[in-house]
Protein backbone atom coordinates (compact mmCIF):
# COMPACT_ATOMS: atom_id res chain seq x y z
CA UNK A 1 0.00 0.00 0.00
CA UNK A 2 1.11 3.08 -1.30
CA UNK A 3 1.39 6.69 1.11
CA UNK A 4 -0.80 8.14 -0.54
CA UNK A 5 -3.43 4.77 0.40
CA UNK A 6 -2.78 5.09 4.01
CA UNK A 7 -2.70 9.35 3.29
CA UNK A 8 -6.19 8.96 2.10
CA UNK A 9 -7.61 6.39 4.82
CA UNK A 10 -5.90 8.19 7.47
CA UNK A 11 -8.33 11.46 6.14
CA UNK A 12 -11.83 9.46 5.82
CA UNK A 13 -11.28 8.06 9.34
CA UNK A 14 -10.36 11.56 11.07
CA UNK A 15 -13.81 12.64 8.99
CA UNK A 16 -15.54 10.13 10.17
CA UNK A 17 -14.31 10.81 14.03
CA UNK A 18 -15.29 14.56 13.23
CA UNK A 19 -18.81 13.59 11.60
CA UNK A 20 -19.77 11.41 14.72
CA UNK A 21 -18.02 13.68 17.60
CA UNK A 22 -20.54 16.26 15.89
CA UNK A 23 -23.76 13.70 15.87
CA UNK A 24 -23.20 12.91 19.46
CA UNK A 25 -22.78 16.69 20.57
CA UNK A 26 -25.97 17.64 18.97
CA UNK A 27 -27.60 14.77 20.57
CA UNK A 28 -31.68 13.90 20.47
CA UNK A 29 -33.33 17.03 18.71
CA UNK A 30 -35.81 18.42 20.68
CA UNK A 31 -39.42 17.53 19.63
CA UNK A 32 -41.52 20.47 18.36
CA UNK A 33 -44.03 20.20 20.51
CA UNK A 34 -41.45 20.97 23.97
CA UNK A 35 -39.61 23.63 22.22
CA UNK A 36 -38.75 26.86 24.07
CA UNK A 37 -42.02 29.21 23.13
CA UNK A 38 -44.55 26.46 23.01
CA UNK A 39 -47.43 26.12 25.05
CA UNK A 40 -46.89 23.08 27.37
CA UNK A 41 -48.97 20.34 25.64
CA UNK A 42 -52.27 18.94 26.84
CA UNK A 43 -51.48 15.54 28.13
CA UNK A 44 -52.82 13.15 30.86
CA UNK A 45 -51.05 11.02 33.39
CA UNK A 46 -51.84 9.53 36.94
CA UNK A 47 -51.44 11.46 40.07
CA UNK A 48 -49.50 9.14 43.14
CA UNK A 49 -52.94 8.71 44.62
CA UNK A 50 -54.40 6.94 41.74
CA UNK A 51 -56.18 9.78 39.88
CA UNK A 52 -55.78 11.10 36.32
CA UNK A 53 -54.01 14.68 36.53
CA UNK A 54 -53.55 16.70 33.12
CA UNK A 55 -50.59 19.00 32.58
CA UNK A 56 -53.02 22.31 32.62
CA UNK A 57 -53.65 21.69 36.02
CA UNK A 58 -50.13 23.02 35.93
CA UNK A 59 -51.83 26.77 34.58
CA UNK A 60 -51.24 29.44 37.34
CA UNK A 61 -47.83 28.32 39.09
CA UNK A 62 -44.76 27.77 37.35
CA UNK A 63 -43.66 24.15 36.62
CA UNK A 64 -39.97 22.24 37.05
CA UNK A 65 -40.96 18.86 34.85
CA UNK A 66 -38.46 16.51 34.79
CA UNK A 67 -39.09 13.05 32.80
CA UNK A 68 -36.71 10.53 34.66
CA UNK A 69 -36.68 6.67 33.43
CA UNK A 70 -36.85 5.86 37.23
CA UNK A 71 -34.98 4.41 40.48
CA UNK A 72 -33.33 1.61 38.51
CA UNK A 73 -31.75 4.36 36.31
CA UNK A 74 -28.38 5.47 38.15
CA UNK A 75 -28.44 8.99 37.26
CA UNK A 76 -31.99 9.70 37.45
CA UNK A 77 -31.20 8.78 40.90
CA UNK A 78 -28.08 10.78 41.02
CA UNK A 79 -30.10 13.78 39.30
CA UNK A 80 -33.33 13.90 41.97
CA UNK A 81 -30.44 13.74 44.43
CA UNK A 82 -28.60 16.61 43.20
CA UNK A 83 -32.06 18.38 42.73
CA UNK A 84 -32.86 17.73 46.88
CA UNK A 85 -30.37 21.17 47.53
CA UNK A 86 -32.40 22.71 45.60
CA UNK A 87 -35.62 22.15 45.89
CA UNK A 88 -36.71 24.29 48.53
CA UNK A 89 -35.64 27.27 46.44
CA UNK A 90 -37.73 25.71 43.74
CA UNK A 91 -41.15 25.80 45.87
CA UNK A 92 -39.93 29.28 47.80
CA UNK A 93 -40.50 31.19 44.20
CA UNK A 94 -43.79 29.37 44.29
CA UNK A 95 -43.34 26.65 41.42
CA UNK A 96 -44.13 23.44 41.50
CA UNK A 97 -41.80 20.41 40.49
CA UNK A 98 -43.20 17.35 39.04
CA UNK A 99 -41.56 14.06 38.53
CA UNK A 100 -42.55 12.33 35.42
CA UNK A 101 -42.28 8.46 35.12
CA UNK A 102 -43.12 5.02 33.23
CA UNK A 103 -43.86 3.06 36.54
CA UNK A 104 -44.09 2.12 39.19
CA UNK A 105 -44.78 5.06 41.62
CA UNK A 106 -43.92 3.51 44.07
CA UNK A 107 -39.98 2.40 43.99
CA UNK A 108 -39.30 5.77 42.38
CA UNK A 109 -41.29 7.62 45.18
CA UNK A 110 -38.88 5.94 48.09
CA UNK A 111 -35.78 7.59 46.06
CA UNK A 112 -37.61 10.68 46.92
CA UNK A 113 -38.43 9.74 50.17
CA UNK A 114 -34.82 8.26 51.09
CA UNK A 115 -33.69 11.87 50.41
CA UNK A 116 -36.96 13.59 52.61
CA UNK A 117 -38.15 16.21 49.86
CA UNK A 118 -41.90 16.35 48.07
CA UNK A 119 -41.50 16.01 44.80
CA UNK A 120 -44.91 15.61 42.79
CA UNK A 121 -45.24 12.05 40.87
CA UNK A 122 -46.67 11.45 38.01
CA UNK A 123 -47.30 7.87 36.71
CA UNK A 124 -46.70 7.99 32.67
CA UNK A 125 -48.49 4.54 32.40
CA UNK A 126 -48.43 2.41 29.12
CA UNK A 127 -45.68 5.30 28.05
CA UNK A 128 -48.72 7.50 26.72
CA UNK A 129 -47.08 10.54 27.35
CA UNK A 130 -43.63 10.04 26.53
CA UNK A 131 -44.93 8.57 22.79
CA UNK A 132 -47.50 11.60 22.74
CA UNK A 133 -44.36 14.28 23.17
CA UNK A 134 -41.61 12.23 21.49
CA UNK A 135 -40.07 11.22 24.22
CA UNK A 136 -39.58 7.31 23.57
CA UNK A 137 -36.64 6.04 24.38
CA UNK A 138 -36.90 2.33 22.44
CA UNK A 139 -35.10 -0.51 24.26
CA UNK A 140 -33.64 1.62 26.81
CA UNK A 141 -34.23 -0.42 29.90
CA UNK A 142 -31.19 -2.48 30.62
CA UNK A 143 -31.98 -6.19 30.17
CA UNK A 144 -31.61 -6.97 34.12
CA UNK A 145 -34.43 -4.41 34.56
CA UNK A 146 -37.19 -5.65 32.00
CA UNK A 147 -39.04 -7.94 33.91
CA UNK A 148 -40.12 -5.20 36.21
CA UNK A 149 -39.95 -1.75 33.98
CA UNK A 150 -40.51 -3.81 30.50
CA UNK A 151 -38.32 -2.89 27.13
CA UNK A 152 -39.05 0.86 26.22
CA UNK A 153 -38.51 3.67 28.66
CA UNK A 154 -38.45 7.95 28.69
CA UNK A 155 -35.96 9.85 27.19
CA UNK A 156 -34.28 12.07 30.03
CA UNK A 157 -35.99 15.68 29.59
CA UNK A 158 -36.02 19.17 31.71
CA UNK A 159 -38.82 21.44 31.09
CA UNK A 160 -39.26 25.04 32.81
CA UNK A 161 -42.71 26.44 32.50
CA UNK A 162 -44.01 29.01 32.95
CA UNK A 163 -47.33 30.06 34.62
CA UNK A 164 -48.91 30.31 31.91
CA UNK A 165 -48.16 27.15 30.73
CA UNK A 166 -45.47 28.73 28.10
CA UNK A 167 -42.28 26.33 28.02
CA UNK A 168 -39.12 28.60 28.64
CA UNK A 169 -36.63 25.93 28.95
CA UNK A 170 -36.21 22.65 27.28
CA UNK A 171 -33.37 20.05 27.52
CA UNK A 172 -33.25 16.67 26.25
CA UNK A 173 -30.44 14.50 27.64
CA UNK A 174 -27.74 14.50 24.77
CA UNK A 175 -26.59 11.13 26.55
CA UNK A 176 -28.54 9.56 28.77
CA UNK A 177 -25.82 10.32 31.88
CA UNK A 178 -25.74 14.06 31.39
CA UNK A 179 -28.72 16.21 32.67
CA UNK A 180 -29.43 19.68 33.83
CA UNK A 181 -27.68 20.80 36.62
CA UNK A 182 -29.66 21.87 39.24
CA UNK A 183 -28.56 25.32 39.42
CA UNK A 184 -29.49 25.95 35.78
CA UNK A 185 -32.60 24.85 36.51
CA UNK A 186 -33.08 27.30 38.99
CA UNK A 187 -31.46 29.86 36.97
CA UNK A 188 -34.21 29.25 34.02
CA UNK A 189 -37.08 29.23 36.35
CA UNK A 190 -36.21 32.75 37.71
CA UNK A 191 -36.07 33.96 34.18
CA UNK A 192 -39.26 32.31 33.27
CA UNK A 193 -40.85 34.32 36.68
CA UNK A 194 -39.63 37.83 35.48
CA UNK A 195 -41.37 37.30 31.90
């Protein structure tokens, strides 16, 4: 093979490093109906004592809305931990933050509880929501976990709204370890209030 061979295949694979390092930075897109501007959409879930709850129940106080996978996910775990600091500056500015998740309630409500803060549940059964905002998340329940939490799960996602049910913030997980910190979350919600 010739220099100019291993020239040439030395190029295509340093521009197809660059062409993936740039898919993986721009990550998920963000579905239309969650971008920054929108109205929150109309959707339906199940409160943790059993009854429906829609999202315009949300109209009138602004909303942190975080879709987490649940307690078997690591850094959902790691991210309502991180979010326990914060939380009572959350509720001081008078907003409310809701928890978002496939099932059960239950085991995800004792992360919650482990770390004594009242975060709102909601139960995203049968993954209506998630598929009704884009948020699927196909096959992304580990193997060890699918007995319990079956095959298809929520994509990580951050919403700030605000009290009039305008999203102001939106941020998909480009991987599913990153999220929002907590502080930015914060930071966008105090914004959102001074709209």
């Amino acid at each position: 093979m010739g220099s100019n061979s291993i020239l040439i295949i030395v190029a295509v694979a340093v521009l197809a490093a660059l062409a993936y390092w740039r898919f993986q930075r721009a990550g998920r897109p963000v579905p239309a109906v969650l971008r920054r501007g929108q109205p929150l959409p109309d959707f339906s879930a199940i409160d943790e004592a059993g009854n429906p709850i829609r999202s315009t129940h949300l109209h009138g106080s602004a909303a942190v809305i975080l879709f987490v996978r649940g307690n078997w996910c690591p850094f959902c775990s790691s991210q309502v931990e991180n979010l326990t600091v914060h939380y009572k500056d959350i509720i001081d500015l008078g907003a409310r933050l809701v928890l978002i998740t496939p099932k059960p309630l239950e085991t995800t409500r004792r992360v919650a509880e482990f770390f004594e803060v009242e975060f709102e549940f909601w139960l995203d059964d049968g993954l209506t929501v998630t598929k009704q905002l884009g948020l699927l998340q196909v096959s992304g329940v580990p193997k060890d976990h699918r007995k319990e939490y079956g095959e298809d799960t929520i994509w990580p996602t951050a919403l700030v709204v605000d009290p009039s049910g305008i999203i102001r913030y939106t941020e998909l997980s480009k991987f599913i370890a990153d999220r929002p910190k907590p502080k930015t979350l914060l930071r966008e919600l105090r914004t959102a209030l001074d709209r």
